[in-house]
N, C-alpha and C. Protein backbone atom coordinates (compact mmCIF):
# COMPACT_ATOMS: atom_id res chain seq x y z
N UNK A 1 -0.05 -10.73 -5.95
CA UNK A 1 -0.82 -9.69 -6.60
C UNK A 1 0.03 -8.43 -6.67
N UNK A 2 -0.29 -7.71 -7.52
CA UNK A 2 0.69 -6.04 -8.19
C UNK A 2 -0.28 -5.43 -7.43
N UNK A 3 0.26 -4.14 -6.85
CA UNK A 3 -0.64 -3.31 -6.45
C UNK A 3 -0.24 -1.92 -6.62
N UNK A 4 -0.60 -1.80 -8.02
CA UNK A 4 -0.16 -0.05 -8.34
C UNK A 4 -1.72 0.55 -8.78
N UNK A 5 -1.56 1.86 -8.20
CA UNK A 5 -2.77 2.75 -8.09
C UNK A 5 -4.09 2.16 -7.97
N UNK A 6 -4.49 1.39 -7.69
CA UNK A 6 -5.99 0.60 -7.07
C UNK A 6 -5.98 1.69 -5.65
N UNK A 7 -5.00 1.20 -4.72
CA UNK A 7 -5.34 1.50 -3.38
C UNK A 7 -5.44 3.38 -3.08
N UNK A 8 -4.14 3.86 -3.84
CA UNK A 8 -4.85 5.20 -3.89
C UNK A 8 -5.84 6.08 -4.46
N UNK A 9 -6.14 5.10 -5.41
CA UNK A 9 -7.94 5.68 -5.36
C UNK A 9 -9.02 5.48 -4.58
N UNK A 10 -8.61 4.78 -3.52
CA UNK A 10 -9.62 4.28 -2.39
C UNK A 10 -9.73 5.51 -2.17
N UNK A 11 -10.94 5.82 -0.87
CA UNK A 11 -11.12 6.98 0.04
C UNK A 11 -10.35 5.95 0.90
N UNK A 12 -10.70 7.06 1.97
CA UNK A 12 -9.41 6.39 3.41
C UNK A 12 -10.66 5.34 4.11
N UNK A 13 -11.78 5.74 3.52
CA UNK A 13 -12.79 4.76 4.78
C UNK A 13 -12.95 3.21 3.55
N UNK A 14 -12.18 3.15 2.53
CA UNK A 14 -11.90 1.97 2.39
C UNK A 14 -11.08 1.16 2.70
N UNK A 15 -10.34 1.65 2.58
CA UNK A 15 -8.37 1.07 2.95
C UNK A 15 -8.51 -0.37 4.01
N UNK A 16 -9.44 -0.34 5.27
CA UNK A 16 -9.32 -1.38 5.90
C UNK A 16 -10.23 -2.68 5.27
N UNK A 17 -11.20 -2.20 4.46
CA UNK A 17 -11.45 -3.41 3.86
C UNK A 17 -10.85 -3.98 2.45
N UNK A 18 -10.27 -2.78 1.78
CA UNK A 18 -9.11 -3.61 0.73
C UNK A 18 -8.16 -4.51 1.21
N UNK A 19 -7.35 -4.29 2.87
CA UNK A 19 -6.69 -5.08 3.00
C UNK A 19 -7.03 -6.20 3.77
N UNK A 20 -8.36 -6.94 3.84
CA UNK A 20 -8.76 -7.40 4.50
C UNK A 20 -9.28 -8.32 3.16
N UNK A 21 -9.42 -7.93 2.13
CA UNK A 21 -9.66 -8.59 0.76
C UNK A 21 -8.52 -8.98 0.45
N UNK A 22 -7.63 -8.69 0.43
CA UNK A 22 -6.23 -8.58 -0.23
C UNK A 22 -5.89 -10.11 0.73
N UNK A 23 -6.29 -10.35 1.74
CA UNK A 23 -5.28 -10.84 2.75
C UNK A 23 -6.47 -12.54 2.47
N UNK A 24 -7.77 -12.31 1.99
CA UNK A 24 -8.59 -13.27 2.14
C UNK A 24 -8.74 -14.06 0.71
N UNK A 25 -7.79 -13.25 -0.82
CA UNK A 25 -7.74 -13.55 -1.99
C UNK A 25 -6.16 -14.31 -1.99
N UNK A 26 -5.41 -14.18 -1.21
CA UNK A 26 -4.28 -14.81 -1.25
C UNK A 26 -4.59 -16.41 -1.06
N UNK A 27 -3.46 -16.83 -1.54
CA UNK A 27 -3.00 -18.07 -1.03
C UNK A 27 -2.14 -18.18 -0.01
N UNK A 28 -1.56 -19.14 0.91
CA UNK A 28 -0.61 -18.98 1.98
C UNK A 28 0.98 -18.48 2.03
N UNK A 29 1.14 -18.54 0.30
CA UNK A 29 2.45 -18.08 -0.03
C UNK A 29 2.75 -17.73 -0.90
N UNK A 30 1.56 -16.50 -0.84
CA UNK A 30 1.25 -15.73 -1.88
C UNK A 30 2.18 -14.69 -1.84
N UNK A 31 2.28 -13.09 -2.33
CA UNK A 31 2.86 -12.19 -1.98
C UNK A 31 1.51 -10.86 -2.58
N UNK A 32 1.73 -9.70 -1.93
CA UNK A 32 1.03 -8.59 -2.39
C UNK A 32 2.43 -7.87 -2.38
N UNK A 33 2.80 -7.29 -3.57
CA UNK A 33 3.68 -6.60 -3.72
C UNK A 33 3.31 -5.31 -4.75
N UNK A 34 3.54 -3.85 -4.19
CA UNK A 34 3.52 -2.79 -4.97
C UNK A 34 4.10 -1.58 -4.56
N UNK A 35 3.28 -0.57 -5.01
CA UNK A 35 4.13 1.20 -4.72
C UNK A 35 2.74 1.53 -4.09
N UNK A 36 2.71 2.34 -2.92
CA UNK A 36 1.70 3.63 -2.16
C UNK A 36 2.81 4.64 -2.11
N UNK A 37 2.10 5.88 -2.25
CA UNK A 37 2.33 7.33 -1.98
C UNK A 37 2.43 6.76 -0.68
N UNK A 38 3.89 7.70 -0.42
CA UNK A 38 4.01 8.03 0.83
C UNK A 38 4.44 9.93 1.10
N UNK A 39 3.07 10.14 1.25
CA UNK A 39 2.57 11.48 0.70
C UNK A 39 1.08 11.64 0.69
N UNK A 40 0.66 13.31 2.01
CA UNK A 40 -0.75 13.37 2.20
C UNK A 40 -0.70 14.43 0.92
N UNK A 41 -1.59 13.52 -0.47
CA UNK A 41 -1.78 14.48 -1.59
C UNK A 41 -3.25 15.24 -1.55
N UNK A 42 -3.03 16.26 -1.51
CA UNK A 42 -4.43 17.49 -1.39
C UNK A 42 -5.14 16.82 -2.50
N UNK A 43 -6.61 17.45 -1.95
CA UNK A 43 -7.66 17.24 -3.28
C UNK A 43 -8.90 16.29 -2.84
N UNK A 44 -9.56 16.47 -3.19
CA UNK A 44 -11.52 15.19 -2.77
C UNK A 44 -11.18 14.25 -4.01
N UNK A 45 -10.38 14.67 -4.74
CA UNK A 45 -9.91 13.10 -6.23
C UNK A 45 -9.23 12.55 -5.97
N UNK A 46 -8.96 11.18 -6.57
CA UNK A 46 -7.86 10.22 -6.62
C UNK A 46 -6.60 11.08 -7.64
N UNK A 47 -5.38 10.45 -6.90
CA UNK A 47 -4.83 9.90 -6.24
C UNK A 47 -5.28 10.39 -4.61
N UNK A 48 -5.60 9.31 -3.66
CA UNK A 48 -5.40 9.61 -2.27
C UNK A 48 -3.28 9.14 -1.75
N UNK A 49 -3.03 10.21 -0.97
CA UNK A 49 -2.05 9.89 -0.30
C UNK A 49 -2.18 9.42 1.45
N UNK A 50 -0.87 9.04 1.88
CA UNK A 50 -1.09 8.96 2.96
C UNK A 50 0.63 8.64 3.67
N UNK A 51 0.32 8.29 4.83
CA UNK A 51 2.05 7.63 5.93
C UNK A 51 2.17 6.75 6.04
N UNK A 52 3.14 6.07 6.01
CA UNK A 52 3.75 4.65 6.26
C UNK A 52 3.28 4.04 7.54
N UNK A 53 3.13 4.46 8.41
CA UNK A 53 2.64 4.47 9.55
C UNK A 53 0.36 4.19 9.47
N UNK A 54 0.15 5.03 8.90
CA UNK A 54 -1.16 5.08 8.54
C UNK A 54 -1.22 3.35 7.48
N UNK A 55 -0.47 3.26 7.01
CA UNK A 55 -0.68 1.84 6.39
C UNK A 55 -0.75 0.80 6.87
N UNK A 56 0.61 1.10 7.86
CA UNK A 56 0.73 -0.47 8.72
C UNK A 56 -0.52 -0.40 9.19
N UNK A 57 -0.92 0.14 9.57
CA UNK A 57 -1.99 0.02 10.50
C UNK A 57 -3.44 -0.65 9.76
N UNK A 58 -3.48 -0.82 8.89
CA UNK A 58 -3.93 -1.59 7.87
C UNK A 58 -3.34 -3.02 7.43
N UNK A 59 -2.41 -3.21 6.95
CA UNK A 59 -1.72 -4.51 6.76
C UNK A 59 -0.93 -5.25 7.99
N UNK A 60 -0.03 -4.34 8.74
CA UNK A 60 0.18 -5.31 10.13
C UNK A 60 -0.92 -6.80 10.09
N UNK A 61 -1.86 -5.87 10.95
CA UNK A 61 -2.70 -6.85 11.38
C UNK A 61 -3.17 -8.58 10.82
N UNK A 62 -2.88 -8.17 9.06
CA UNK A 62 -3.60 -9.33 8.26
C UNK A 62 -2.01 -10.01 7.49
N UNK A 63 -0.86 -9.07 7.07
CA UNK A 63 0.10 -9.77 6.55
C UNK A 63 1.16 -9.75 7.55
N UNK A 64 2.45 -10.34 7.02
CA UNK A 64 3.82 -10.30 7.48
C UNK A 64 4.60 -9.14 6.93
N UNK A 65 4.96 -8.72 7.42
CA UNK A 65 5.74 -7.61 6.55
C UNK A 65 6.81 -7.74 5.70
N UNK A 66 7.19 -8.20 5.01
CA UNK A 66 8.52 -8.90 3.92
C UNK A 66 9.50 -7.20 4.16
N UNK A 67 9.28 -6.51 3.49
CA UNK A 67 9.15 -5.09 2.75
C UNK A 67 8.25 -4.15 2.72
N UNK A 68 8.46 -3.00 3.26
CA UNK A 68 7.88 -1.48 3.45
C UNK A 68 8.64 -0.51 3.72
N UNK A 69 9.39 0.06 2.60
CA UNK A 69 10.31 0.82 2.75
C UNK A 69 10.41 1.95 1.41
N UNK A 70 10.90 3.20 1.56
CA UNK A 70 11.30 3.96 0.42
C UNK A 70 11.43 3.21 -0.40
N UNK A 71 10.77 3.23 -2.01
CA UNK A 71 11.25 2.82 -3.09
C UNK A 71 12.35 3.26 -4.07
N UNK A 72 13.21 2.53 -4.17
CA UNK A 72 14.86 3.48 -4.57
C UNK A 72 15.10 3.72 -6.00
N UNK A 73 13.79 3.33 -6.82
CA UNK A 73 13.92 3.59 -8.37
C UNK A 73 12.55 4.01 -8.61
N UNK A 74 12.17 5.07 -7.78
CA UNK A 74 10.97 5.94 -8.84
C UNK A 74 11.06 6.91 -9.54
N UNK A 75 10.55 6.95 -10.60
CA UNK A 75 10.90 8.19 -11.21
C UNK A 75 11.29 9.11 -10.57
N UNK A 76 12.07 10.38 -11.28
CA UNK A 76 12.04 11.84 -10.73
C UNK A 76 11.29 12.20 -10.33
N UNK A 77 10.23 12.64 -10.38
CA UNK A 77 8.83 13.30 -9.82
C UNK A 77 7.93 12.56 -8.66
N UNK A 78 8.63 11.41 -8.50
CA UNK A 78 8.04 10.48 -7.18
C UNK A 78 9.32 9.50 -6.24
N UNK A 79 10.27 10.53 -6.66
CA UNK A 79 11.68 10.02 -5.58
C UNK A 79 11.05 10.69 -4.49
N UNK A 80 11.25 9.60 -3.41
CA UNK A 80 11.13 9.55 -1.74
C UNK A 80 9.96 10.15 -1.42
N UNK A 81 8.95 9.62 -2.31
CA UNK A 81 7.19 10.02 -2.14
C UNK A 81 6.44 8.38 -2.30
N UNK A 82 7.68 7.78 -2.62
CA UNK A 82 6.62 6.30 -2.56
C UNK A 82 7.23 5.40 -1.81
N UNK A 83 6.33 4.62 -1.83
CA UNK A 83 6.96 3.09 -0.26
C UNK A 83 6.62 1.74 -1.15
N UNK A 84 7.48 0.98 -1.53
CA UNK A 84 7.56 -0.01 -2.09
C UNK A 84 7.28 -1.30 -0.89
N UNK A 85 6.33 -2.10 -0.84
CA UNK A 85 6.13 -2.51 -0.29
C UNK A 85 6.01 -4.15 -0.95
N UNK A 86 5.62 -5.43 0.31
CA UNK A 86 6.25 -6.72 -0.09
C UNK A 86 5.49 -7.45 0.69
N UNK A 87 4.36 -7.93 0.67
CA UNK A 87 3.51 -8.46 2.11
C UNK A 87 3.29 -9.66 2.04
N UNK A 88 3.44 -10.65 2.81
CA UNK A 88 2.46 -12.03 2.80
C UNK A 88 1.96 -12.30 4.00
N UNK A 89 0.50 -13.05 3.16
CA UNK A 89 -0.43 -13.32 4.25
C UNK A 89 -0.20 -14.17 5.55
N UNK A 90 -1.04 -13.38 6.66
CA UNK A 90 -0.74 -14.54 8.19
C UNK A 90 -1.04 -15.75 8.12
């Protein structure tokens, strides 16, 4: 599955059940691969931001971690604000 801008429009009191969907829509060798802000973005609207750290803590638990790292080709305006990430399910 792609995962661009779905998850930062969550509020934060969704986040643990997207990835708990995410992890129960897979197949065993599947992949969830996309971009999160890695970046607390102001505002009560979407986009929500957040930390790399604040994520794992969400996916740990349900995937493997392939990839979660700075993404090295984002645009100008979102160099070293996003985390390219690479997950498959436990």
């Amino acid at each position: 599955m792609l995962e661009q801008t779905f998850f930062c429009a969550l509020p934060k009191s969704f986040r643990s059940a997207y990835a708990e969907k995410m992890q129960q829509l897979h197949q065993p060798n599947g992949k969830l691969v996309g971009l999160l802000f890695e970046d607390e973005l102001p505002g009560e609207n979407p986009p929500f931001g957040g930390t790399k750290k604040e994520y794992l803590s969400y996916f740990e638990p349900l995937f493997h971690i392939l990839t979660f790292e700075t993404a090295y080709n984002s645009i100008p305006k979102r160099k070293n604000r996003e985390l390219f990430l690479q997950l498959q399910p436990k």
